[in-house]
N, C-alpha and C. Protein backbone atom coordinates (compact mmCIF):
# COMPACT_ATOMS: atom_id res chain seq x y z
N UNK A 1 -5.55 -17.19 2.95
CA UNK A 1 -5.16 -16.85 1.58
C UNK A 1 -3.63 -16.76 1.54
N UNK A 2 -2.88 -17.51 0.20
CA UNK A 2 -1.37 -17.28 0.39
C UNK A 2 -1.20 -17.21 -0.80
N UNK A 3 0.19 -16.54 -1.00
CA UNK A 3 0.72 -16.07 -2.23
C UNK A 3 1.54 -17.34 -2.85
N UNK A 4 2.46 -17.14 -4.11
CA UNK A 4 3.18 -18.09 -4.50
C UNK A 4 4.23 -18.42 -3.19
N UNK A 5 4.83 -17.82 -2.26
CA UNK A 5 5.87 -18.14 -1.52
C UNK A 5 5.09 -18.72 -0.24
N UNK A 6 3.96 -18.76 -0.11
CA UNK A 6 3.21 -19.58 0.72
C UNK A 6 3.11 -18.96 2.02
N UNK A 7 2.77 -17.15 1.82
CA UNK A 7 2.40 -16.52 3.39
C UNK A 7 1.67 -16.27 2.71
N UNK A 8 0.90 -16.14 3.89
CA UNK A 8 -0.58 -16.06 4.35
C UNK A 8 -0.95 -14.56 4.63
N UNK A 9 -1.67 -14.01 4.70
CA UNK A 9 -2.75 -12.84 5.30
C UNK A 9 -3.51 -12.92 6.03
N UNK A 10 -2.81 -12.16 7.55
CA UNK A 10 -3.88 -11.69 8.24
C UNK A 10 -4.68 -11.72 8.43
N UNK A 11 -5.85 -11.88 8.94
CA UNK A 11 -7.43 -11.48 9.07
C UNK A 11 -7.07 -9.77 9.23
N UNK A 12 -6.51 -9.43 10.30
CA UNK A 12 -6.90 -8.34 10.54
C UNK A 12 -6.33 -7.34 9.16
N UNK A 13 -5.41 -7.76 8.30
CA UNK A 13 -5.42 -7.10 7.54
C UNK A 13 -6.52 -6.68 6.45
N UNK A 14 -7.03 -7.29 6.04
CA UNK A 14 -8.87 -7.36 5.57
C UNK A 14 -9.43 -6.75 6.49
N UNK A 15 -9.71 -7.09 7.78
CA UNK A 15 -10.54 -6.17 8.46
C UNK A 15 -10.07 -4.75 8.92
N UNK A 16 -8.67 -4.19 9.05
CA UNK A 16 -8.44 -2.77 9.10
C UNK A 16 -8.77 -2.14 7.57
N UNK A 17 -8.47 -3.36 6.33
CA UNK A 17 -8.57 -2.43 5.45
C UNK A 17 -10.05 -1.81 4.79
N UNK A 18 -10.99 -3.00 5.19
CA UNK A 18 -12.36 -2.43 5.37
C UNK A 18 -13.02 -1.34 5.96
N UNK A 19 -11.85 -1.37 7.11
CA UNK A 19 -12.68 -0.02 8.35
C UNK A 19 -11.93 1.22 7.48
N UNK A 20 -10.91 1.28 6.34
CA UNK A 20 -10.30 2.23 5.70
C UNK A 20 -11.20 2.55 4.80
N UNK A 21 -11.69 1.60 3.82
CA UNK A 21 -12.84 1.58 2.77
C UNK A 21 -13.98 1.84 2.99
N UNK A 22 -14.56 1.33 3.80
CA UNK A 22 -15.88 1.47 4.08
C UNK A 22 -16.21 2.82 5.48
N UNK A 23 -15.63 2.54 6.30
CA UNK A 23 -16.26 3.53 7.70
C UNK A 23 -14.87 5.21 7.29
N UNK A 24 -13.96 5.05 6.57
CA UNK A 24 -13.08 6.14 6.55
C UNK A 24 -12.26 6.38 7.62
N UNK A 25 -12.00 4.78 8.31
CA UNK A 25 -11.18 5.07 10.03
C UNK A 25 -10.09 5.53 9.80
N UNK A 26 -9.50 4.90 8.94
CA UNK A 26 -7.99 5.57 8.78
C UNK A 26 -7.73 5.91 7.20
N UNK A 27 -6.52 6.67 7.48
CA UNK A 27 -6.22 7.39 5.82
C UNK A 27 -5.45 5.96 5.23
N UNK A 28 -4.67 5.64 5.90
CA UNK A 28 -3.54 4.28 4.86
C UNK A 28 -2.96 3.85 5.62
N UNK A 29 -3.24 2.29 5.82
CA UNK A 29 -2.61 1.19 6.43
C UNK A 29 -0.97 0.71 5.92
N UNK A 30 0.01 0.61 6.52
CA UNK A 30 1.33 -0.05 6.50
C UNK A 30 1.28 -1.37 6.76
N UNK A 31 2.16 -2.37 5.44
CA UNK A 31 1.67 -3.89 5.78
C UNK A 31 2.95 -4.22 5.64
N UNK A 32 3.52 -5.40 6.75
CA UNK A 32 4.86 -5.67 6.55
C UNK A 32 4.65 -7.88 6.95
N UNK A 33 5.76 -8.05 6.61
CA UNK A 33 5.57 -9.76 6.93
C UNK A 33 5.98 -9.38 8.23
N UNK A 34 5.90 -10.92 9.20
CA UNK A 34 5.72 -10.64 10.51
C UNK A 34 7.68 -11.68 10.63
N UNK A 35 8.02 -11.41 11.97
CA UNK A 35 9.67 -11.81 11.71
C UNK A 35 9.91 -13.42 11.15
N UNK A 36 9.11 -14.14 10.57
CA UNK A 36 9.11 -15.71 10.52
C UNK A 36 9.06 -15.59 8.71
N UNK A 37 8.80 -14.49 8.39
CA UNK A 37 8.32 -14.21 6.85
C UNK A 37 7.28 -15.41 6.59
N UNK A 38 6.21 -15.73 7.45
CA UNK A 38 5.12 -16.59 7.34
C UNK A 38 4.05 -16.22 7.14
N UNK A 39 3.77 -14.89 7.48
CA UNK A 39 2.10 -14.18 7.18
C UNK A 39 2.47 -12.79 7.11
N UNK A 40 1.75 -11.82 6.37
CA UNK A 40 1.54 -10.58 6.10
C UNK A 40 0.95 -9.68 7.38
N UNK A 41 1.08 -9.00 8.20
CA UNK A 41 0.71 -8.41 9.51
C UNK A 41 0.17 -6.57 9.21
N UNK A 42 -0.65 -6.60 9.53
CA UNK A 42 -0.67 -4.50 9.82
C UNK A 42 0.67 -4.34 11.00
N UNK A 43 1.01 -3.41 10.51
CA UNK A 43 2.37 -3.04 11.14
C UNK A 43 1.84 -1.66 11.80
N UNK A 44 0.95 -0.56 11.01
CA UNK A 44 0.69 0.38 11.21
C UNK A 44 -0.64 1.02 10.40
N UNK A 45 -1.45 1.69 10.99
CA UNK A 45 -2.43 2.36 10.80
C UNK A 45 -2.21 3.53 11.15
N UNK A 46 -2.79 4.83 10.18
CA UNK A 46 -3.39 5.81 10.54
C UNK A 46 -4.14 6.77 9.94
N UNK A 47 -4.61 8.05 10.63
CA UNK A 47 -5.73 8.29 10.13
C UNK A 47 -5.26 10.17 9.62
N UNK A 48 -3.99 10.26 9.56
CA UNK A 48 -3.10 11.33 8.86
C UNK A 48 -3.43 11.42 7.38
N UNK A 49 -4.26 12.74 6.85
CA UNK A 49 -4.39 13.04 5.70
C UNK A 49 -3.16 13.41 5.17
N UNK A 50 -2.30 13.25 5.60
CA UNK A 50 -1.02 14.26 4.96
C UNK A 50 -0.14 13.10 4.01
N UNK A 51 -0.10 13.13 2.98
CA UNK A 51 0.71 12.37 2.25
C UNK A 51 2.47 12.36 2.63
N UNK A 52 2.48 13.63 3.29
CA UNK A 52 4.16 13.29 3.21
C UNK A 52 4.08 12.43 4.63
N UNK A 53 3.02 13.05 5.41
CA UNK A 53 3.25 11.88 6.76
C UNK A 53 3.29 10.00 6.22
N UNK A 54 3.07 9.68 5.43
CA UNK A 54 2.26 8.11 5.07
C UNK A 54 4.34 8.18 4.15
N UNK A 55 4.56 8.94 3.54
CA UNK A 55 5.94 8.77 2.77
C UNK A 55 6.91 8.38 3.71
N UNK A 56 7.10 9.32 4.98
CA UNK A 56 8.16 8.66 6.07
C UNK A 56 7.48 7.49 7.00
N UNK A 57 6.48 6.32 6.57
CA UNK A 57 6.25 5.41 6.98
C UNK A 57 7.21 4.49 6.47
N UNK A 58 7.47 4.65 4.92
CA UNK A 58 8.20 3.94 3.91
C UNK A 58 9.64 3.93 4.40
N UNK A 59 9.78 2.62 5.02
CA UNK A 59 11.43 2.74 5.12
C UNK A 59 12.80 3.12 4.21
N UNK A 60 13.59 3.36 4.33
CA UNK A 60 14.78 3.03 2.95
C UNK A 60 15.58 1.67 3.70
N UNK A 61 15.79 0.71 2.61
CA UNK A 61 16.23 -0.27 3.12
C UNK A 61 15.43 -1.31 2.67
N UNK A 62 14.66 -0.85 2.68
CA UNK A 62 13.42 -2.20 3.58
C UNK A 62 11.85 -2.21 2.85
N UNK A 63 11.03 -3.37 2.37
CA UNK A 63 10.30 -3.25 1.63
C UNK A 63 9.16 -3.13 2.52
N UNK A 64 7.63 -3.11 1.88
CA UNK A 64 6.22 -2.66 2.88
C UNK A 64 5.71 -2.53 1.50
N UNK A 65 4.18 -3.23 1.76
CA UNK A 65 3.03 -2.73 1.01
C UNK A 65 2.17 -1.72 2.00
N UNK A 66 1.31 -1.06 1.05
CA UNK A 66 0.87 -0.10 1.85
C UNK A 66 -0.80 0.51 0.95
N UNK A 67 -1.46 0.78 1.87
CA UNK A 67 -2.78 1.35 1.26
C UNK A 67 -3.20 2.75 1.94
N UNK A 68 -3.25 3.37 0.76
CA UNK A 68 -3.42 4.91 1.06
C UNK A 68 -4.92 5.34 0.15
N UNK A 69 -5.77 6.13 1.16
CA UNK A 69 -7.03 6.35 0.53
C UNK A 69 -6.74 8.47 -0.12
N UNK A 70 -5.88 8.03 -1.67
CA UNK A 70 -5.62 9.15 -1.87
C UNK A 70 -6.94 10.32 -2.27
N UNK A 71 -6.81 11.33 -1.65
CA UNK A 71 -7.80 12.35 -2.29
C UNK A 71 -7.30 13.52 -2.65
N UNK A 72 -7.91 13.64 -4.47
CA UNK A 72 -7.72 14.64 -5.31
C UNK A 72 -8.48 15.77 -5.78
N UNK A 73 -8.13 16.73 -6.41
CA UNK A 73 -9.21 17.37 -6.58
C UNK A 73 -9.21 17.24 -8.60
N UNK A 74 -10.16 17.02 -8.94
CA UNK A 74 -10.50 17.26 -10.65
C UNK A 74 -12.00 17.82 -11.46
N UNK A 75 -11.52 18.57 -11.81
CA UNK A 75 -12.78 19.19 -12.71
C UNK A 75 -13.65 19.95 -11.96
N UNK A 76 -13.29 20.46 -10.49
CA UNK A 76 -13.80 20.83 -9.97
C UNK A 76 -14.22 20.49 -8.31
N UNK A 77 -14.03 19.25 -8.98
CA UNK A 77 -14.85 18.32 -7.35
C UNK A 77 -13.35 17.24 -6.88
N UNK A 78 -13.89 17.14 -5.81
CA UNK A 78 -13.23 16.50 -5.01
C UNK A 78 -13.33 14.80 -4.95
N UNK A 79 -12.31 14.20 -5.63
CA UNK A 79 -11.91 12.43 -5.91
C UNK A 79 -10.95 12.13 -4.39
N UNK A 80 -11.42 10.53 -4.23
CA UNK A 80 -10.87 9.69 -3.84
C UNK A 80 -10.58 8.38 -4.50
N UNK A 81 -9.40 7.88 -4.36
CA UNK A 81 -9.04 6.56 -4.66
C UNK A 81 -8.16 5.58 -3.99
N UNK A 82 -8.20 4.81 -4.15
CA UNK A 82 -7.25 3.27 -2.80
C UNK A 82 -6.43 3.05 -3.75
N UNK A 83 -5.39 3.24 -3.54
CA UNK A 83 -3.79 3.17 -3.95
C UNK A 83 -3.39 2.16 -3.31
N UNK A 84 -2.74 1.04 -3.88
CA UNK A 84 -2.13 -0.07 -3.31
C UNK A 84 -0.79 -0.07 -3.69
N UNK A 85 0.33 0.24 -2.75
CA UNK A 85 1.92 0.77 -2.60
C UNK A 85 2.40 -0.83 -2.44
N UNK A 86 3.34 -0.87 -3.49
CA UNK A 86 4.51 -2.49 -3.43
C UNK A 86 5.22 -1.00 -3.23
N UNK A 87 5.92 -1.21 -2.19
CA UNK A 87 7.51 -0.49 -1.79
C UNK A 87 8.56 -1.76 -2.08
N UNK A 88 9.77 -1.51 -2.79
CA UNK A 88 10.92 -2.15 -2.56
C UNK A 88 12.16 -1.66 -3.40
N UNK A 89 12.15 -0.56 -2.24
CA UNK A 89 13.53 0.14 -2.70
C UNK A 89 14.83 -0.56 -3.30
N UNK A 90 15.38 0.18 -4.08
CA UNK A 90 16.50 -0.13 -4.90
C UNK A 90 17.62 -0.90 -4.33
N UNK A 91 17.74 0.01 -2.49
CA UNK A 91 18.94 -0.72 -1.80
C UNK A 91 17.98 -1.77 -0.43
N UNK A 92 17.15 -2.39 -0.94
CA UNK A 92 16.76 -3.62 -0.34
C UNK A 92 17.36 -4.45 -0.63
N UNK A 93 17.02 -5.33 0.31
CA UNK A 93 18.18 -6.75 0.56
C UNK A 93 17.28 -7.64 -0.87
N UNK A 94 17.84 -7.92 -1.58
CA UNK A 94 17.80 -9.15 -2.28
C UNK A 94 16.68 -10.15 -1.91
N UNK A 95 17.25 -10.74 -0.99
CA UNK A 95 15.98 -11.74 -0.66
C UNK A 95 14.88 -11.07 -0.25
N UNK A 96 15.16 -9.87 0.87
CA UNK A 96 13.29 -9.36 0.77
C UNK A 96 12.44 -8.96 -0.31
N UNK A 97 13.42 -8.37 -1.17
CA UNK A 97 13.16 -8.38 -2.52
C UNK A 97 11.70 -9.14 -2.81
N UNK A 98 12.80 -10.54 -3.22
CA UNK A 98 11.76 -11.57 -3.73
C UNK A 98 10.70 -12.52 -2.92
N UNK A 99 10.88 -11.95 -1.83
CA UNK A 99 9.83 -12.50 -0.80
C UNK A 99 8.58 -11.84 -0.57
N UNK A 100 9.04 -10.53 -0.67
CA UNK A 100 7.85 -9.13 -0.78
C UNK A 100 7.14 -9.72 -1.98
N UNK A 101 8.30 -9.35 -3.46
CA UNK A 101 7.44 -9.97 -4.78
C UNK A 101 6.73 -10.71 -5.15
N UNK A 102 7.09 -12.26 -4.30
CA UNK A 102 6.35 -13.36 -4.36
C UNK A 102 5.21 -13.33 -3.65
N UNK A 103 5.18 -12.83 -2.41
CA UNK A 103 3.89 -12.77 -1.32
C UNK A 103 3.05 -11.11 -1.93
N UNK A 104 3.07 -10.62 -2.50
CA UNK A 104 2.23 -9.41 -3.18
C UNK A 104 1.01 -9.97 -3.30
N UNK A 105 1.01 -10.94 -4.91
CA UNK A 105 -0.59 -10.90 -4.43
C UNK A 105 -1.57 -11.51 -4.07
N UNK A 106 -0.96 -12.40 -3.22
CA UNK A 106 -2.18 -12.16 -1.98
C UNK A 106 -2.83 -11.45 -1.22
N UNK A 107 -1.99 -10.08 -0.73
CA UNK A 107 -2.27 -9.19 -0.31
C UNK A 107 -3.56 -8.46 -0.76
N UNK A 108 -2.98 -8.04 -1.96
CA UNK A 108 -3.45 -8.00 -3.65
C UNK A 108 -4.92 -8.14 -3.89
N UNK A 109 -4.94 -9.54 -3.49
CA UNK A 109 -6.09 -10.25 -3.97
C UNK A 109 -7.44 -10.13 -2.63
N UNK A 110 -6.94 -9.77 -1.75
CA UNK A 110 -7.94 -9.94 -0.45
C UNK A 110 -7.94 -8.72 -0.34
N UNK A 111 -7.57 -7.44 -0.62
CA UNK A 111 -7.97 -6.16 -0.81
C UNK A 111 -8.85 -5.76 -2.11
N UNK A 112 -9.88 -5.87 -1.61
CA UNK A 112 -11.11 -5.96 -3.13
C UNK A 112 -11.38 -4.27 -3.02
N UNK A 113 -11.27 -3.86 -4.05
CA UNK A 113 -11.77 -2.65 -4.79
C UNK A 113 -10.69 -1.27 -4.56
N UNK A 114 -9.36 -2.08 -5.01
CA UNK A 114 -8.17 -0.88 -4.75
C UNK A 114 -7.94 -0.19 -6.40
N UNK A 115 -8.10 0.77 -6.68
CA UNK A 115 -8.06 1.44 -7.55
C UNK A 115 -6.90 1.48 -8.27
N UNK A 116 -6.04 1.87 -8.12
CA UNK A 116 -4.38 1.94 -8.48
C UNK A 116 -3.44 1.39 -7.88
N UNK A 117 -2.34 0.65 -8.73
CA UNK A 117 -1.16 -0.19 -7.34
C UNK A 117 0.00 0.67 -8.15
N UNK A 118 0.79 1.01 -7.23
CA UNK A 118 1.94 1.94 -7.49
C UNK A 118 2.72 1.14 -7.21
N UNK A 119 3.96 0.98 -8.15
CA UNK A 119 5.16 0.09 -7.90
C UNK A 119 6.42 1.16 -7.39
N UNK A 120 6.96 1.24 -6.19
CA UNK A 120 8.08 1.97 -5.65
C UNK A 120 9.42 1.64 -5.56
N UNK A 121 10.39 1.66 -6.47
CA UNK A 121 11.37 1.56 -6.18
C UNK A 121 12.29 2.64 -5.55
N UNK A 122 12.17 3.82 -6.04
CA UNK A 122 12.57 4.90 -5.47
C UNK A 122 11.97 6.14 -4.57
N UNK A 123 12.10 6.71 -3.78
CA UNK A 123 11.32 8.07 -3.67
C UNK A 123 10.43 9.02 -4.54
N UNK A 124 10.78 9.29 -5.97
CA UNK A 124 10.37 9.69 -7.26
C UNK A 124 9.00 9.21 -7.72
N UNK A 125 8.77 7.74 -7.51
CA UNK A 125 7.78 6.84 -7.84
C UNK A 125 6.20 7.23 -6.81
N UNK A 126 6.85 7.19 -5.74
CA UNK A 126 5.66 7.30 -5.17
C UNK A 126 5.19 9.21 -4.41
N UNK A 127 6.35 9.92 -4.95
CA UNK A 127 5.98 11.04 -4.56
C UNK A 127 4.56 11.93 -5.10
N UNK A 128 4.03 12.79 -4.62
CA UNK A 128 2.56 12.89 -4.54
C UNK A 128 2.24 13.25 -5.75
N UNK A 129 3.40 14.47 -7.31
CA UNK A 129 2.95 14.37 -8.08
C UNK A 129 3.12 13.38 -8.87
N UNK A 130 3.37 12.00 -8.63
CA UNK A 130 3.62 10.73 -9.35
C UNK A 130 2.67 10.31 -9.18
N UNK A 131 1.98 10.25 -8.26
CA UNK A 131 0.60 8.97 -7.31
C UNK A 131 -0.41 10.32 -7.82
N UNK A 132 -0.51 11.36 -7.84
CA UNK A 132 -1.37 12.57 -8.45
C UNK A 132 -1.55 12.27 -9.90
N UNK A 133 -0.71 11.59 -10.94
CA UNK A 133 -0.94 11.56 -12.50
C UNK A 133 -0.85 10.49 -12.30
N UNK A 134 -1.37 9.21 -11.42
CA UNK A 134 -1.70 8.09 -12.06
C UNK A 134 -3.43 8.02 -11.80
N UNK A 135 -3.57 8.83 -10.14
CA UNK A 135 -4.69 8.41 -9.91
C UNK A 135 -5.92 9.32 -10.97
N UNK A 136 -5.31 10.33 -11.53
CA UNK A 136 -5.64 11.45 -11.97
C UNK A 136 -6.17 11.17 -13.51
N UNK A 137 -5.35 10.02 -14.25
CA UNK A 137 -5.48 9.64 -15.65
C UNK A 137 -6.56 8.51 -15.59
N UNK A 138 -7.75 8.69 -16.80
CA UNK A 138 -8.69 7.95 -17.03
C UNK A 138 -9.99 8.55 -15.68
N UNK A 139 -9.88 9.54 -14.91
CA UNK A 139 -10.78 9.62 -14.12
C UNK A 139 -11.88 10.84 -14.55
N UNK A 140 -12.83 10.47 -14.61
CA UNK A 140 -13.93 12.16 -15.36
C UNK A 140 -14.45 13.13 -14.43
């Protein structure tokens, strides 16, 4: 599978993100291109409930998609949802920029049943009460 800029995805990215979805192996996968900017790679997995731990995954500099299996609490009971993170900070390079942008969705598209995609340009965007009132709105 490839995006408009013509990288590709992983297998194993589909298959870690399944063992996230389906078996609960890990809390949120880190996805970065591999050094050829030719295919999309897992860079990092883990299985850290802690949201601020999954925040200092996010470089400054430097862009990363990312899938986090957020869990909330509403109305009483306890929600989960798959958050799909475009990171690309403000002081990213230009061209990763549009290389991240262009190769998105594919990513995108081979991650079936992600609930919310959070767009990050800054720290602000993806901090927990930001990703808390998106996953939080429209849910009963």
């Amino acid at each position: 599978m490839s995006g408009i800029s013509g990288v590709t995805v992983h297998q194993d990215c589909i298959t870690m993100y399944q063992e996230l979805k389906l078996r609960k192996k890990y809390k949120y996968i880190i996805y970065n291109l591999n050094k050829d900017r030719t295919e999309i790679t897992v860079e990092k997995t883990s299985d850290s409930g802690q949201y601020d731990d999954f925040l200092q995954e996010l470089p400054e500099g430097e862009c990363r998609w990312a899938v986090f299996d957020f869990e909330f609490e509403k109305d009483g009971g306890s929600r989960n949802k798959l958050c799909f993170f475009a990171w690309a900070p403000d002081d990213a390079k230009i061209k990763q920029k549009m290389v991240f942008a262009s190769s998105k969705d594919a990513l995108r598209r081979a991650l079936e049943g992600i609930a919310v995609e959070i767009q990050g340009t800054d720290p602000s965007e993806v901090s927990y009460e930001s990703v808390l009132n998106k996953v939080s709105t429209g849910t009963r």
